[in-house]
C-alpha atoms as a PDB file:
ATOM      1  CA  UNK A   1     107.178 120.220 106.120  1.00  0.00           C
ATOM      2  CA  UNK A   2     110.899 121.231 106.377  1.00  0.00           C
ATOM      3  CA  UNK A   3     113.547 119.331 106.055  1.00  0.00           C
ATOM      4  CA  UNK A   4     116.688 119.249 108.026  1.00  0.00           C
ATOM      5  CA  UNK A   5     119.885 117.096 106.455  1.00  0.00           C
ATOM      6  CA  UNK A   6     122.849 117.167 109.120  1.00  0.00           C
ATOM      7  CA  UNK A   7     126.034 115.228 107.667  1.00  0.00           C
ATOM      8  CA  UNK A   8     127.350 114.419 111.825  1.00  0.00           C
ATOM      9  CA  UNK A   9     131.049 113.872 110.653  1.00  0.00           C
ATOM     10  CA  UNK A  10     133.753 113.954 113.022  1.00  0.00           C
ATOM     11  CA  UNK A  11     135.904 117.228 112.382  1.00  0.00           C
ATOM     12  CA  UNK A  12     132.622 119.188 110.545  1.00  0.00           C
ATOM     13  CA  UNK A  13     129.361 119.232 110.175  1.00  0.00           C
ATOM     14  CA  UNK A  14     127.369 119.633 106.847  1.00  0.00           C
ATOM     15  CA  UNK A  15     124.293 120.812 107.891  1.00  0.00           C
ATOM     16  CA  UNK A  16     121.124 123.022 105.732  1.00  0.00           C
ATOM     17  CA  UNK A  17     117.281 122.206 104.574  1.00  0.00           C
ATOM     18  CA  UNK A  18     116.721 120.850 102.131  1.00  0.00           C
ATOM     19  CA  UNK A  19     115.476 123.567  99.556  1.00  0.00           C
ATOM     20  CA  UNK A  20     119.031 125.230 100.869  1.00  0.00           C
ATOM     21  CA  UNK A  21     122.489 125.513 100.567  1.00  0.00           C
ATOM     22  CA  UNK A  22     124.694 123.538 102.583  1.00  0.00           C
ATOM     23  CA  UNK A  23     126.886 124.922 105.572  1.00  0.00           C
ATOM     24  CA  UNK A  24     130.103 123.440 106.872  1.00  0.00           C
ATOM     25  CA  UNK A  25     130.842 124.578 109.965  1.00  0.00           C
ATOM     26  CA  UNK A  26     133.584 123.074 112.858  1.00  0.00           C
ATOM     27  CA  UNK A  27     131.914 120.368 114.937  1.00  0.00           C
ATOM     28  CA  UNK A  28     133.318 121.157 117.851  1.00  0.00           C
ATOM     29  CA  UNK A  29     132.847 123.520 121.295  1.00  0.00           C
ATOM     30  CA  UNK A  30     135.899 126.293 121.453  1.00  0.00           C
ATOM     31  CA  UNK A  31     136.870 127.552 125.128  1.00  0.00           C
ATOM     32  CA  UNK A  32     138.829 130.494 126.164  1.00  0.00           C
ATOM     33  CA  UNK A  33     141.834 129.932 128.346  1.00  0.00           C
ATOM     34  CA  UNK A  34     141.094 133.096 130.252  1.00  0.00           C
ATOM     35  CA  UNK A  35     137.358 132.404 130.178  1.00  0.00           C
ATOM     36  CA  UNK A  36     136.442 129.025 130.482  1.00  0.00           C
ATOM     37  CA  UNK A  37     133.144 129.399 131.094  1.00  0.00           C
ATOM     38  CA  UNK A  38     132.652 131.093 127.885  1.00  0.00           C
ATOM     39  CA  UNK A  39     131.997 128.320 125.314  1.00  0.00           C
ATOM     40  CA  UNK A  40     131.620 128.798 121.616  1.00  0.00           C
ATOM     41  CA  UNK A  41     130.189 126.245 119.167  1.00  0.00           C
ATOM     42  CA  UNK A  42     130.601 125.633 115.713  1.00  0.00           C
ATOM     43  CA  UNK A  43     130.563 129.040 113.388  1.00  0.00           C
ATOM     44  CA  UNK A  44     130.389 131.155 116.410  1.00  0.00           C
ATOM     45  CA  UNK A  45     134.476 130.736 116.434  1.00  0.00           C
ATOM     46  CA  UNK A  46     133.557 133.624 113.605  1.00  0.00           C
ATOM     47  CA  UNK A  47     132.640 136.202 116.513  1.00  0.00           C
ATOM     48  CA  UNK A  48     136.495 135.823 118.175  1.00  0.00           C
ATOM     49  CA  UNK A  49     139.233 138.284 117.593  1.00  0.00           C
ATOM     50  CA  UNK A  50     141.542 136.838 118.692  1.00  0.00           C
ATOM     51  CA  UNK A  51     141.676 133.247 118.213  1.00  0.00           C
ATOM     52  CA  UNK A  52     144.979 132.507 119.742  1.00  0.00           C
ATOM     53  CA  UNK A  53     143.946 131.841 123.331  1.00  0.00           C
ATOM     54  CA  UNK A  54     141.287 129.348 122.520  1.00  0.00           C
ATOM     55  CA  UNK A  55     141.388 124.819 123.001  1.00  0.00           C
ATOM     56  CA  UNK A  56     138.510 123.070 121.749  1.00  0.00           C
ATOM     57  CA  UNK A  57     136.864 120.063 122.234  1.00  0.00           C
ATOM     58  CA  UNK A  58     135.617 117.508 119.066  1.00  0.00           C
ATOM     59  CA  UNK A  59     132.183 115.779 120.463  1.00  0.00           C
ATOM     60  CA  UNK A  60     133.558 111.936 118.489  1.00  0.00           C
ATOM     61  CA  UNK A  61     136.941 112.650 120.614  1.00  0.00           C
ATOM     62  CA  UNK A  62     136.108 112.912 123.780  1.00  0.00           C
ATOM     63  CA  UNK A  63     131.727 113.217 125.042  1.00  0.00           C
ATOM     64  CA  UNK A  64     128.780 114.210 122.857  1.00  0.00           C
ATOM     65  CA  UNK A  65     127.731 117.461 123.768  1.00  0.00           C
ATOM     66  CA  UNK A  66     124.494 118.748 123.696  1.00  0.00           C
ATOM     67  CA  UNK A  67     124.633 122.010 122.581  1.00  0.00           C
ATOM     68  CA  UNK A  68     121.480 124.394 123.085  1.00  0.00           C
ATOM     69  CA  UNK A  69     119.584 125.539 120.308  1.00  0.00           C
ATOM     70  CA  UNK A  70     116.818 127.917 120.593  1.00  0.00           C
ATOM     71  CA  UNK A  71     114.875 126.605 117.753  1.00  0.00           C
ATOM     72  CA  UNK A  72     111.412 124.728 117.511  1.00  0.00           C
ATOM     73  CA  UNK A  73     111.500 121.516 115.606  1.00  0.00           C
ATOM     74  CA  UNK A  74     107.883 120.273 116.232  1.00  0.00           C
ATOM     75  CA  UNK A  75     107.266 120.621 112.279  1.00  0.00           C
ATOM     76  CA  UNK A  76     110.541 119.583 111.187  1.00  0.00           C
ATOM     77  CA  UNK A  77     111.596 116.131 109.866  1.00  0.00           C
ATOM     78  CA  UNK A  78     115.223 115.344 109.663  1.00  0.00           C
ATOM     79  CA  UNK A  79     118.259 113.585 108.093  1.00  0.00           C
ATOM     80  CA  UNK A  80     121.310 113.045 110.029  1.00  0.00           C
ATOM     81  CA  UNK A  81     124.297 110.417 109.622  1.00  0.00           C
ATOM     82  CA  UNK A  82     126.235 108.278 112.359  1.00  0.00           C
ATOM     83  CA  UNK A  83     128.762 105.759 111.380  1.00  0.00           C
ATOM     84  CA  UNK A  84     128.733 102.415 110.279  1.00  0.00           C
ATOM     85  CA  UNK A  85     127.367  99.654 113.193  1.00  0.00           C
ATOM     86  CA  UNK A  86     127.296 102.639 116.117  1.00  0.00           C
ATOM     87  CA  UNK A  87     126.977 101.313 119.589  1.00  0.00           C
ATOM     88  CA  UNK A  88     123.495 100.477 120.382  1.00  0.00           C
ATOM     89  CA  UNK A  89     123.666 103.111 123.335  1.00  0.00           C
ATOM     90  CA  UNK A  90     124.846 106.110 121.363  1.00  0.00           C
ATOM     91  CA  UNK A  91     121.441 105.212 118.582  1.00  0.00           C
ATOM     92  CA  UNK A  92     119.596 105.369 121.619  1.00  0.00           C
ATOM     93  CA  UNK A  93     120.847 108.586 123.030  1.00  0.00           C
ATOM     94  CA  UNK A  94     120.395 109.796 119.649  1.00  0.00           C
ATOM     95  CA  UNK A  95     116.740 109.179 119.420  1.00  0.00           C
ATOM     96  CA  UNK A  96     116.052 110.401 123.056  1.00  0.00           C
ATOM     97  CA  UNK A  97     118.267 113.687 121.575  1.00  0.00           C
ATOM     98  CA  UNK A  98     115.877 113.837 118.852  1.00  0.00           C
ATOM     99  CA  UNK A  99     112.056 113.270 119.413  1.00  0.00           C
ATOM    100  CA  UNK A 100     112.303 113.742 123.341  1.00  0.00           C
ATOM    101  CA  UNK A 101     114.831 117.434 123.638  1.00  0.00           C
ATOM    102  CA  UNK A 102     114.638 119.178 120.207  1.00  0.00           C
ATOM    103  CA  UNK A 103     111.025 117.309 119.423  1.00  0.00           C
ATOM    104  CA  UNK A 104     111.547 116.596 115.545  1.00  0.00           C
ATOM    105  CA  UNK A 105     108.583 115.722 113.885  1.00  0.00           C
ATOM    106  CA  UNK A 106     110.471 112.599 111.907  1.00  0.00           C
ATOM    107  CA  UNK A 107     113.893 111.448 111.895  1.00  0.00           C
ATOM    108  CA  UNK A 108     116.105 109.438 109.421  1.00  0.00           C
ATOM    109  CA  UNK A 109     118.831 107.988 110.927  1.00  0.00           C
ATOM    110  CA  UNK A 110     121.711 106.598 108.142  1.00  0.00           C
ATOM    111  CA  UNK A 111     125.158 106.490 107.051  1.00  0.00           C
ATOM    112  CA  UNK A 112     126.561 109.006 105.332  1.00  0.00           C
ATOM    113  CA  UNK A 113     128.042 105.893 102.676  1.00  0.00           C
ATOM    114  CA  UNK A 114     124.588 105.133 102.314  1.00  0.00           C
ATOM    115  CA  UNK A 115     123.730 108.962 101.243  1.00  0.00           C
ATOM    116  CA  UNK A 116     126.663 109.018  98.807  1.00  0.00           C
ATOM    117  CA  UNK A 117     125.361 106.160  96.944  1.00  0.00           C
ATOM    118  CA  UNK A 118     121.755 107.361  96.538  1.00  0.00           C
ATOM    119  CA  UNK A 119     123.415 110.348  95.249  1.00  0.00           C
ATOM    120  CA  UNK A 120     125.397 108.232  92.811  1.00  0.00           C
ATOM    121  CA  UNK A 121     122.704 106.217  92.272  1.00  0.00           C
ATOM    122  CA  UNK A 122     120.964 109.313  91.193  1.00  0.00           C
ATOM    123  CA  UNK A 123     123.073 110.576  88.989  1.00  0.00           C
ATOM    124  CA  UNK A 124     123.517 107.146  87.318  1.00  0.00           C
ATOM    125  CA  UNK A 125     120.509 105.184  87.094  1.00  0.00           C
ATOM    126  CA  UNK A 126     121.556 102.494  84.967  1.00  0.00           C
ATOM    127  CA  UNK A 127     124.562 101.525  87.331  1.00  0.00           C
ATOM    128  CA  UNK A 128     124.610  98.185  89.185  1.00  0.00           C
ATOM    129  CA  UNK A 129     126.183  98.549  92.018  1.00  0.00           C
ATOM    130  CA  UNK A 130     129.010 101.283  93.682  1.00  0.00           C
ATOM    131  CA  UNK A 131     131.836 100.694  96.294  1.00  0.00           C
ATOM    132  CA  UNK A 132     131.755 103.722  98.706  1.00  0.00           C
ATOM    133  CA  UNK A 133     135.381 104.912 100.055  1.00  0.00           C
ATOM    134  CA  UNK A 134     134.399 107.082 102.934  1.00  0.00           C
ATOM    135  CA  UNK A 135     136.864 108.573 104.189  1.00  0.00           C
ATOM    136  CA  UNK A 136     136.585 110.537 107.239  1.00  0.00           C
ATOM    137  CA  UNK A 137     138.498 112.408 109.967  1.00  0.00           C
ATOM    138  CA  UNK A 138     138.458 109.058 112.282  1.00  0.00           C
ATOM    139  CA  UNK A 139     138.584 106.361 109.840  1.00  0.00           C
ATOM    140  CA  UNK A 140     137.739 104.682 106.312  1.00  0.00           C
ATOM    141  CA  UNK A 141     134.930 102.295 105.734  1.00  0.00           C
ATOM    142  CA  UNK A 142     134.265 100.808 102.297  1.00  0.00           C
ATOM    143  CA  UNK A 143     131.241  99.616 101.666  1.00  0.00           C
ATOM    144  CA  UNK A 144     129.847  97.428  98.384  1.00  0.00           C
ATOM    145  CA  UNK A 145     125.629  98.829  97.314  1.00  0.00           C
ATOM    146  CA  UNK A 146     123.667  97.331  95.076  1.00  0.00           C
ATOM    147  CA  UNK A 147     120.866  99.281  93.691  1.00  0.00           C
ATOM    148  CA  UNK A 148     120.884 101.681  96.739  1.00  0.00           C
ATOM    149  CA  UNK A 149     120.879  98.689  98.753  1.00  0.00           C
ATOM    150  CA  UNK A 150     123.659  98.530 101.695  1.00  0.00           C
ATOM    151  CA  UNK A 151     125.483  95.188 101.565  1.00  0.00           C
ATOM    152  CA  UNK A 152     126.449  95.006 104.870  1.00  0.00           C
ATOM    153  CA  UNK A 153     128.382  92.001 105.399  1.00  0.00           C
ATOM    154  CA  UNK A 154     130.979  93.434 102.910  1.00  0.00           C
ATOM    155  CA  UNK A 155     131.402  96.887 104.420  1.00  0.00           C
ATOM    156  CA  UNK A 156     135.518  97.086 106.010  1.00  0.00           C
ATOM    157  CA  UNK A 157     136.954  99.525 107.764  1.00  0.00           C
ATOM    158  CA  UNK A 158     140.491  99.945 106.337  1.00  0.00           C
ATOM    159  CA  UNK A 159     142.760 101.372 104.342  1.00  0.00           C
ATOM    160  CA  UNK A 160     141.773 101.865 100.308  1.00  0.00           C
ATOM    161  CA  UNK A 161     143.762  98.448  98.543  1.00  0.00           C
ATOM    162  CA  UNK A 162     146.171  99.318  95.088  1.00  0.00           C
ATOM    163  CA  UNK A 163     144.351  95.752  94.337  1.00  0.00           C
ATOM    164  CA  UNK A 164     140.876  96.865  94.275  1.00  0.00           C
ATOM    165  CA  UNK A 165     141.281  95.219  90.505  1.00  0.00           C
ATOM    166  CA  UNK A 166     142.086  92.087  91.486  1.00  0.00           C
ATOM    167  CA  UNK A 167     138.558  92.009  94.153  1.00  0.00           C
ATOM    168  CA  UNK A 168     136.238  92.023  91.420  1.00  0.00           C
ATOM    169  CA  UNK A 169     135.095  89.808  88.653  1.00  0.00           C
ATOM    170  CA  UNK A 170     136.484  90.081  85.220  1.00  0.00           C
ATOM    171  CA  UNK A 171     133.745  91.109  83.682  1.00  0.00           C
ATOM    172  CA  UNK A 172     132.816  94.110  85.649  1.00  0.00           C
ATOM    173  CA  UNK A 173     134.418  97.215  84.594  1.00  0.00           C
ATOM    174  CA  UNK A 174     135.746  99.262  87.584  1.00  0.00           C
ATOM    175  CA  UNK A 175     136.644 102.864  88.120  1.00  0.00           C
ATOM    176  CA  UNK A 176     137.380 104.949  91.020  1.00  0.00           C
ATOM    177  CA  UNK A 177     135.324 108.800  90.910  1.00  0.00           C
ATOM    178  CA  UNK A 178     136.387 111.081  92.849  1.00  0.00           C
ATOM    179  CA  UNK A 179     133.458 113.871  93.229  1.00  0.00           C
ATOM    180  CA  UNK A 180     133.338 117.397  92.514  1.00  0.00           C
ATOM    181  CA  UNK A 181     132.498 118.514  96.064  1.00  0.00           C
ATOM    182  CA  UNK A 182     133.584 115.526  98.616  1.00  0.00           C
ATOM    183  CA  UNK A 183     132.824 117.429 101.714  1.00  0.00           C
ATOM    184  CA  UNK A 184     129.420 117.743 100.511  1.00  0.00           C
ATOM    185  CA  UNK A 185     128.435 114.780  98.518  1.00  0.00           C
ATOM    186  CA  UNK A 186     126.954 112.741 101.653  1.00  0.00           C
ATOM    187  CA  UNK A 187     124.730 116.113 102.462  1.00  0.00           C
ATOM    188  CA  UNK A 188     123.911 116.565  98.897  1.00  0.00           C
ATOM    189  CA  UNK A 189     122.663 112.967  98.754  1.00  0.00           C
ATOM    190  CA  UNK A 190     120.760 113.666 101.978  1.00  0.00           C
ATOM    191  CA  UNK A 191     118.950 116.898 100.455  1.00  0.00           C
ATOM    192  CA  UNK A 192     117.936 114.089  97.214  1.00  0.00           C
ATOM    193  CA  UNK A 193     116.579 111.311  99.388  1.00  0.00           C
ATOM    194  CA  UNK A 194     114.564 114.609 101.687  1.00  0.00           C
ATOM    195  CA  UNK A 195     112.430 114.513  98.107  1.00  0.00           C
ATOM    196  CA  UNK A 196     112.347 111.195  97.006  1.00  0.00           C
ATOM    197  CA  UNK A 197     108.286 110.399  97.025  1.00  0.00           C
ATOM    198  CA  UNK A 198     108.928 107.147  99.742  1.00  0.00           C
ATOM    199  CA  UNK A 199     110.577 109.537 102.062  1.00  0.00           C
ATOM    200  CA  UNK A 200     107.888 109.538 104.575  1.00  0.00           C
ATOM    201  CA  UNK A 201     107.870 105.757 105.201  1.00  0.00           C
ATOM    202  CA  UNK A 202     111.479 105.631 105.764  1.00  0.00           C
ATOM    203  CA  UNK A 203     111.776 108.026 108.809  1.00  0.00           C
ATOM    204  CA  UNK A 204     110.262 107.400 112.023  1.00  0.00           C
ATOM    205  CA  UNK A 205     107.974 109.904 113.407  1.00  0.00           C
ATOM    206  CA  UNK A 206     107.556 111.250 116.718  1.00  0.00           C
ATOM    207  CA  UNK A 207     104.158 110.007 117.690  1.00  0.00           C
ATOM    208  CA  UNK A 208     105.817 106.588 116.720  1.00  0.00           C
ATOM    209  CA  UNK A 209     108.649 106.706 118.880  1.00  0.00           C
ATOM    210  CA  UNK A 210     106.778 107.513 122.153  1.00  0.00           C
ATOM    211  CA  UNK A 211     104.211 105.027 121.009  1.00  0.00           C
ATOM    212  CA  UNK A 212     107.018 102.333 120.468  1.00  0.00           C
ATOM    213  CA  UNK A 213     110.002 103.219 121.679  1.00  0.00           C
ATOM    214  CA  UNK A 214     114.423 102.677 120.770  1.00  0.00           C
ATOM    215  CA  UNK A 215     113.028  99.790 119.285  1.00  0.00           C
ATOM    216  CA  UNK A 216     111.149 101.145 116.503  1.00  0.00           C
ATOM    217  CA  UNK A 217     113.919 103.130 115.618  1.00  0.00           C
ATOM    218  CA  UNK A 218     116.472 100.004 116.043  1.00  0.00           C
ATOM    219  CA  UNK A 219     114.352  97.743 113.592  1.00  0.00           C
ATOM    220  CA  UNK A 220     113.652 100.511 110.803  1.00  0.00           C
ATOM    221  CA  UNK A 221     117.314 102.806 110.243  1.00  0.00           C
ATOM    222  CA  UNK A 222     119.646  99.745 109.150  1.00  0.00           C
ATOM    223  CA  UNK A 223     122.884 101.905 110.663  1.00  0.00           C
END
């Protein structure tokens, strides 16, 4: 089954399969000021000529658009992030987005912190624990993992400190790692955890969801 990973951020989207490169495209809807019926989304801004006359709208701005996509996602499972503790009535629009108008297979809901540290965790096995800066076009949440494992009562949304020293013990050495590719390091993570072998009991699948519900979905994705 194919995998779709979709890094939702803010001002773009990283979106591909997972035996695929990644896109980045603008995740947004552009309108014409002469034709404002005519609405483009995301890398379809490549078909204008003239780019000048154009406003757009970002979805985490202003309303979450539902954009139509003439695809079928009945064999499809996929990844896709939303930020640290989202509103309980956005998760559930999300799910009813989902399973119930683009009929995914599976779904794994998670934050894109979460797939930067299973791709550091990855790439460093023997590590402890990570501090994730995330950075985004709305705000910056640090958050402390422990073996992959979110540690949620210590995730802030702020500013990075000069005295990130002076926050941990003695003993632990700390460094700050910038990656190759930022942009892409949550969506690379996501294309990792698409094969990791307990993949299929973290998402929840569609016969699941209309068997259960939003709740299902609300007591397995720790958002």
């Amino acid at each position: 089954m194919a995998t779709l990973v979709l890094d939702n951020g803010a001002y773009t989207a990283k979106i591909g399969y997972s035996l695929e490169k990644v896109s980045v495209i603008p995740n947004c809807q552009f309108r014409s000021k002469t034709s404002r019926l005519k609405t483009f989304t995301a890398n379809q801004l490549d078909e204008i000529k003239d780019p000048s006359g154009l406003f757009y709208i970002l979805p985490f701005q202003k309303v979450r658009q539902r954009h139509q996509v003439k695809q079928d996602f009945a064999d499809t499972s996929i990844v896709i992030t939303e930020p640290y503790f989202n509103f309980s009535s956005i998760q559930e629009s999300m799910n009813e987005i989902l399973f119930e108008e683009y009929q995914f297979q599976s779904a794994l809901r998670i934050n894109a912190g979460s797939l930067s540290a299973h791709h550091y965790f990855h790439a460093k096995p023997t590590e402890l624990g990570c501090l994730v800066v995330d950075s985004g076009f709305s705000f910056t949440h640090v958050a402390p993992y422990c073996r992959s494992k979110k540690m949620k009562e210590g995730i802030r949304r702020e500013r990075l400190e000069a005295e990130l020293r002076s926050l941990a013990p003695a003993h632990l050495p700390v460094s700050v790692l910038l990656p190759p590719n930022p942009v892409c390091y949550s969506w690379e993570g996501g294309k990792l955890l698409a094969h990791n072998p307990d993949y299929d009991e973290m998402v929840v699948t569609r016969e699941d969801y209309e068997e259960n519900g939003h709740c299902i979905c609300e007591d397995k994705f720790d958002i």
